[in-house]
N, C-alpha and C. Protein backbone atom coordinates (compact mmCIF):
# COMPACT_ATOMS: atom_id res chain seq x y z
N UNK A 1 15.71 7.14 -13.30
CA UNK A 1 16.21 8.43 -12.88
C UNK A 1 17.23 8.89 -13.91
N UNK A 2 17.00 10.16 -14.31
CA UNK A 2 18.24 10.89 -15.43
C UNK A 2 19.54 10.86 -14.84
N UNK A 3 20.42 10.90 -15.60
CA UNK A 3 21.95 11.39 -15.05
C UNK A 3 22.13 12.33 -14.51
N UNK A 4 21.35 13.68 -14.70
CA UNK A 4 21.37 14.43 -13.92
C UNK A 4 20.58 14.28 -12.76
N UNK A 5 19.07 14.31 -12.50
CA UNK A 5 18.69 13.64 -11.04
C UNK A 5 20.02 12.88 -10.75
N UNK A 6 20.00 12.25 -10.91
CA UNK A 6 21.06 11.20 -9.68
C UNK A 6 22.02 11.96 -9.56
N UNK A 7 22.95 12.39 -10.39
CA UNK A 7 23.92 13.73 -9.78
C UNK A 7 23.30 14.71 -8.55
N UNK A 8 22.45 15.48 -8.84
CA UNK A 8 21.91 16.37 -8.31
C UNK A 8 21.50 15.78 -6.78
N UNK A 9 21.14 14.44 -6.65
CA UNK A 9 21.06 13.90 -5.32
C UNK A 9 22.05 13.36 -4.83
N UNK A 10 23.13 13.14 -5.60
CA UNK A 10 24.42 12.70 -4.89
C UNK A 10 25.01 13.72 -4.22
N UNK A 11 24.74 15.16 -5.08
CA UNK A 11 25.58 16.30 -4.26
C UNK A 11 24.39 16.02 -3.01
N UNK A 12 23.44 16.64 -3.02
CA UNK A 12 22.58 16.78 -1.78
C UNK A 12 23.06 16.05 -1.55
N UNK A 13 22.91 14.78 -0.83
CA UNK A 13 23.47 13.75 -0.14
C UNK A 13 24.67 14.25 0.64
N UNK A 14 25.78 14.14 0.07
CA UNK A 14 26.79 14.61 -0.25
C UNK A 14 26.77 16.13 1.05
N UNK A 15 26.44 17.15 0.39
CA UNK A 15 26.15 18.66 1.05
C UNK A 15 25.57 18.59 2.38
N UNK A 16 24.63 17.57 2.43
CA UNK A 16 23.45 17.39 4.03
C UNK A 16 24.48 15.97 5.17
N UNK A 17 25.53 15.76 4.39
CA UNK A 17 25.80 14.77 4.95
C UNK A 17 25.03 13.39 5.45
N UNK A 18 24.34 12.90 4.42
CA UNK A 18 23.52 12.06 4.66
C UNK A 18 24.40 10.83 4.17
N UNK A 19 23.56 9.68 4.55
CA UNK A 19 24.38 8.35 4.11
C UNK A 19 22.72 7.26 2.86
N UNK A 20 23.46 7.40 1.94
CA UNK A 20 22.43 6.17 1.23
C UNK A 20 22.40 4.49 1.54
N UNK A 21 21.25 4.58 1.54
CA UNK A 21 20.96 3.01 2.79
C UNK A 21 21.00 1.87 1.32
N UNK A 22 19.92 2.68 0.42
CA UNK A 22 19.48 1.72 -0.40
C UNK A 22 19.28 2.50 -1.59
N UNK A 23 19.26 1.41 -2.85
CA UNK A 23 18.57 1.61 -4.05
C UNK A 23 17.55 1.17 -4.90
N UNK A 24 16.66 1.14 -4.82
CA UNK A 24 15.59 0.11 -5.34
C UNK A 24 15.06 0.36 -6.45
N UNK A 25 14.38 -0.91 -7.20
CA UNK A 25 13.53 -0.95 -8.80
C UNK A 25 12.52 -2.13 -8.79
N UNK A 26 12.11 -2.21 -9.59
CA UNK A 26 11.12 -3.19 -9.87
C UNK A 26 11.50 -4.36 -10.92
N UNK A 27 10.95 -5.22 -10.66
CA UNK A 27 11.30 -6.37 -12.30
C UNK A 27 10.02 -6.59 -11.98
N UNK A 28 9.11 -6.13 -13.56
CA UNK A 28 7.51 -6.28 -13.78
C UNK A 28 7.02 -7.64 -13.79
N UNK A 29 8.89 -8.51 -14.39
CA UNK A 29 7.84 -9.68 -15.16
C UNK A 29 8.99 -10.93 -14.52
N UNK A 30 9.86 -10.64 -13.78
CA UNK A 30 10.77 -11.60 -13.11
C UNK A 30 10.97 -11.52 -11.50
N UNK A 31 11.56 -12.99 -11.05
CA UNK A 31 11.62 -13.01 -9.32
C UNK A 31 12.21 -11.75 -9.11
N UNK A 32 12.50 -11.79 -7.86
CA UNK A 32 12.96 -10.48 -7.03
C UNK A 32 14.46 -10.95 -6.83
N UNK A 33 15.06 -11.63 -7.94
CA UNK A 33 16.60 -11.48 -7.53
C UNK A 33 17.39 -11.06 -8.82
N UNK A 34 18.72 -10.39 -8.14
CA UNK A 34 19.78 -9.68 -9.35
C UNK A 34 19.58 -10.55 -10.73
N UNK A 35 19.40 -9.43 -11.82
CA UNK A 35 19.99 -9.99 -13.22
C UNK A 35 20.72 -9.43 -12.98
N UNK A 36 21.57 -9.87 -14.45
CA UNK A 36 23.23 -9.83 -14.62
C UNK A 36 23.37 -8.53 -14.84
N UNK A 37 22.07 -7.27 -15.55
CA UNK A 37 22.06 -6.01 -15.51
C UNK A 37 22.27 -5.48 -14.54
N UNK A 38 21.21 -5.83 -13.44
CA UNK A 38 21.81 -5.41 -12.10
C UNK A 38 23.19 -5.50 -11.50
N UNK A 39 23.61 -6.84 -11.87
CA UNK A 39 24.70 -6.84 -11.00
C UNK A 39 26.07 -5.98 -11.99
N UNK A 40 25.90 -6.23 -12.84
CA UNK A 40 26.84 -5.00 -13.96
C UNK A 40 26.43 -3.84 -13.32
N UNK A 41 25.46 -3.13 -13.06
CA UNK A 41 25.25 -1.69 -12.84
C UNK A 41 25.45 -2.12 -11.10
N UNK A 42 25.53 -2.51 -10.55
CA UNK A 42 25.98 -2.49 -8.81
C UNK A 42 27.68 -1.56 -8.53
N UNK A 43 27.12 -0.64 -9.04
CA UNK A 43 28.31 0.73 -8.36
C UNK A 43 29.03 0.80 -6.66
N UNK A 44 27.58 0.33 -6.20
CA UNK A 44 27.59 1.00 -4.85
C UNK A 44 27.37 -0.78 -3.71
N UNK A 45 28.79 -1.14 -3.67
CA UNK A 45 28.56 -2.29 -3.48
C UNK A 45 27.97 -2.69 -1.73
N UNK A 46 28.53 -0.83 -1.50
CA UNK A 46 27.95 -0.97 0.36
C UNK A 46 26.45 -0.81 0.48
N UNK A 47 25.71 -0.32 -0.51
CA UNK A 47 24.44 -0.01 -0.48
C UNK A 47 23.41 -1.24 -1.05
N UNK A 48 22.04 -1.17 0.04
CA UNK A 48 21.19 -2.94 0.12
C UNK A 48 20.75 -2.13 -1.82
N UNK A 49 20.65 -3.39 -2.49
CA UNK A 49 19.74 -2.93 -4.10
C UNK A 49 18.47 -4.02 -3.73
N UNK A 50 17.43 -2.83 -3.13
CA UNK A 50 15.57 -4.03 -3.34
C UNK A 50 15.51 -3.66 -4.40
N UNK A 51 14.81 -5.06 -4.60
CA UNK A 51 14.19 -5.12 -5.68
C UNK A 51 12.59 -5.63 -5.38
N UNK A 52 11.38 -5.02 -6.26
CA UNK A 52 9.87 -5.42 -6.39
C UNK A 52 9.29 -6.38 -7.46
N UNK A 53 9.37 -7.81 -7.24
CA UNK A 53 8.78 -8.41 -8.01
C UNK A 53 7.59 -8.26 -7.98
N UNK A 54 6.88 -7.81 -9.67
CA UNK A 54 5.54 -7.46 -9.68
C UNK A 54 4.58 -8.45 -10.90
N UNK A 55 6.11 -9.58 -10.58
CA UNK A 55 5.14 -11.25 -11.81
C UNK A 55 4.14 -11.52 -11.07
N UNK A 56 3.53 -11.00 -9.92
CA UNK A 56 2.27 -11.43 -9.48
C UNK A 56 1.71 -10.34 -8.93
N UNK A 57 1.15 -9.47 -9.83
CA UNK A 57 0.70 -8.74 -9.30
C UNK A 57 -0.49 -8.21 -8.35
N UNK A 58 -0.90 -9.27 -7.89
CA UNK A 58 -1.32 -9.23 -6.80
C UNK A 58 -0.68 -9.76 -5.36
N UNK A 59 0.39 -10.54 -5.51
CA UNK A 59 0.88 -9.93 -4.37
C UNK A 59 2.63 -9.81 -4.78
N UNK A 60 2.94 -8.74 -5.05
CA UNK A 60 4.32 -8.11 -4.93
C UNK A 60 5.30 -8.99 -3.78
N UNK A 61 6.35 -9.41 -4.26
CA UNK A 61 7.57 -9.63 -3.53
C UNK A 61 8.39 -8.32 -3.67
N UNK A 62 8.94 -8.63 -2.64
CA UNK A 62 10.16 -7.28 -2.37
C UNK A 62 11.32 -7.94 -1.52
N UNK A 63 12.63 -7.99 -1.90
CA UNK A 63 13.67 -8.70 -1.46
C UNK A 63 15.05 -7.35 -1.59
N UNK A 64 15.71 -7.46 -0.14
CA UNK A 64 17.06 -6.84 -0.76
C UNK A 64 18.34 -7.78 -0.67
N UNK A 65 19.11 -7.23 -1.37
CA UNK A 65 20.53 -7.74 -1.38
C UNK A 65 21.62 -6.75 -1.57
N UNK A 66 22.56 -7.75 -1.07
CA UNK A 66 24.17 -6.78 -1.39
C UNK A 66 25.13 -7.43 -2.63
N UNK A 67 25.06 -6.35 -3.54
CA UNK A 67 25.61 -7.36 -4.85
C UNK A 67 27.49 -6.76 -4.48
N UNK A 68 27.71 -7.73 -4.37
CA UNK A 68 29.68 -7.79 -4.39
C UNK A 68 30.07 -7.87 -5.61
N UNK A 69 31.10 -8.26 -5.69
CA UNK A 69 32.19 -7.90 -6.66
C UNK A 69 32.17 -9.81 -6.47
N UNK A 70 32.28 -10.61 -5.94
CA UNK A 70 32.28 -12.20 -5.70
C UNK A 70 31.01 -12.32 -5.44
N UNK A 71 29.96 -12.09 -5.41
CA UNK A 71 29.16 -12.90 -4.61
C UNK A 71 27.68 -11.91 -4.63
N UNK A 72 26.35 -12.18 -4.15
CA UNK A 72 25.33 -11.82 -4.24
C UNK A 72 24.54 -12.22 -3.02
N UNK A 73 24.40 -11.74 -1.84
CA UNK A 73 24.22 -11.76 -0.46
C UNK A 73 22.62 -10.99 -0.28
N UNK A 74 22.04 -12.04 0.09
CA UNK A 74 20.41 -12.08 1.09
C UNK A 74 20.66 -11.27 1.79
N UNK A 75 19.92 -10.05 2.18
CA UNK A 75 19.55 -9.37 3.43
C UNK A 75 18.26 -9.63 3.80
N UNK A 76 18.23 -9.10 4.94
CA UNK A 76 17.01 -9.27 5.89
C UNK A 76 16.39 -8.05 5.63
N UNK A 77 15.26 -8.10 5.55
CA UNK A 77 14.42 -6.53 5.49
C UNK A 77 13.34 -6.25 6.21
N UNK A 78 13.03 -5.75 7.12
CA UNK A 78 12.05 -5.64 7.65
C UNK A 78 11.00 -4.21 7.61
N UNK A 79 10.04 -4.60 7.47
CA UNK A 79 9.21 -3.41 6.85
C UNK A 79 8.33 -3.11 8.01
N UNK A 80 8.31 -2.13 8.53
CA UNK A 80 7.66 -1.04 9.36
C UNK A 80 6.76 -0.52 9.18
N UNK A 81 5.48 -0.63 9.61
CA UNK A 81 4.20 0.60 9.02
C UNK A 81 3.77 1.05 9.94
């Protein structure tokens, strides 16, 4: 996402009074837990960061977590269809 998209949805956000749950990405070619990129870019330490492991691409992992400032915390995720 550009710097501007993500601005532009923070105001919305922001304007509609909404709350951001989550942020998610993919790692094409690694597990589904924080690199050190991730956890350097973890801004938003109240918000879950999934991530899509797609090293098997046939069957995708998907894991979230809460990256802290100490620490790197398992959430539970449950997926709904």
């Amino acid at each position: 996402m550009s710097p501007q998209d993500q601005l532009r949805v923070f105001e919305e956000i922001e304007k509609e009074s909404m709350e951001m749950l989550a942020i998610y990405h993919s790692h094409p070619h690694t597990i589904p837990f924080p690199s050190e990129t991730d956890v350097k870019l973890a801004f938003y330490p109240e918000v879950s960061s999934i991530i899509i492991s797609l090293k098997e691409k046939e069957n995708p992992i998907v894991k979230a977590f809460r990256i802290g400032k100490e620490a790197i915390y398992l959430e539970e995720l449950e997926v709904i269809s």
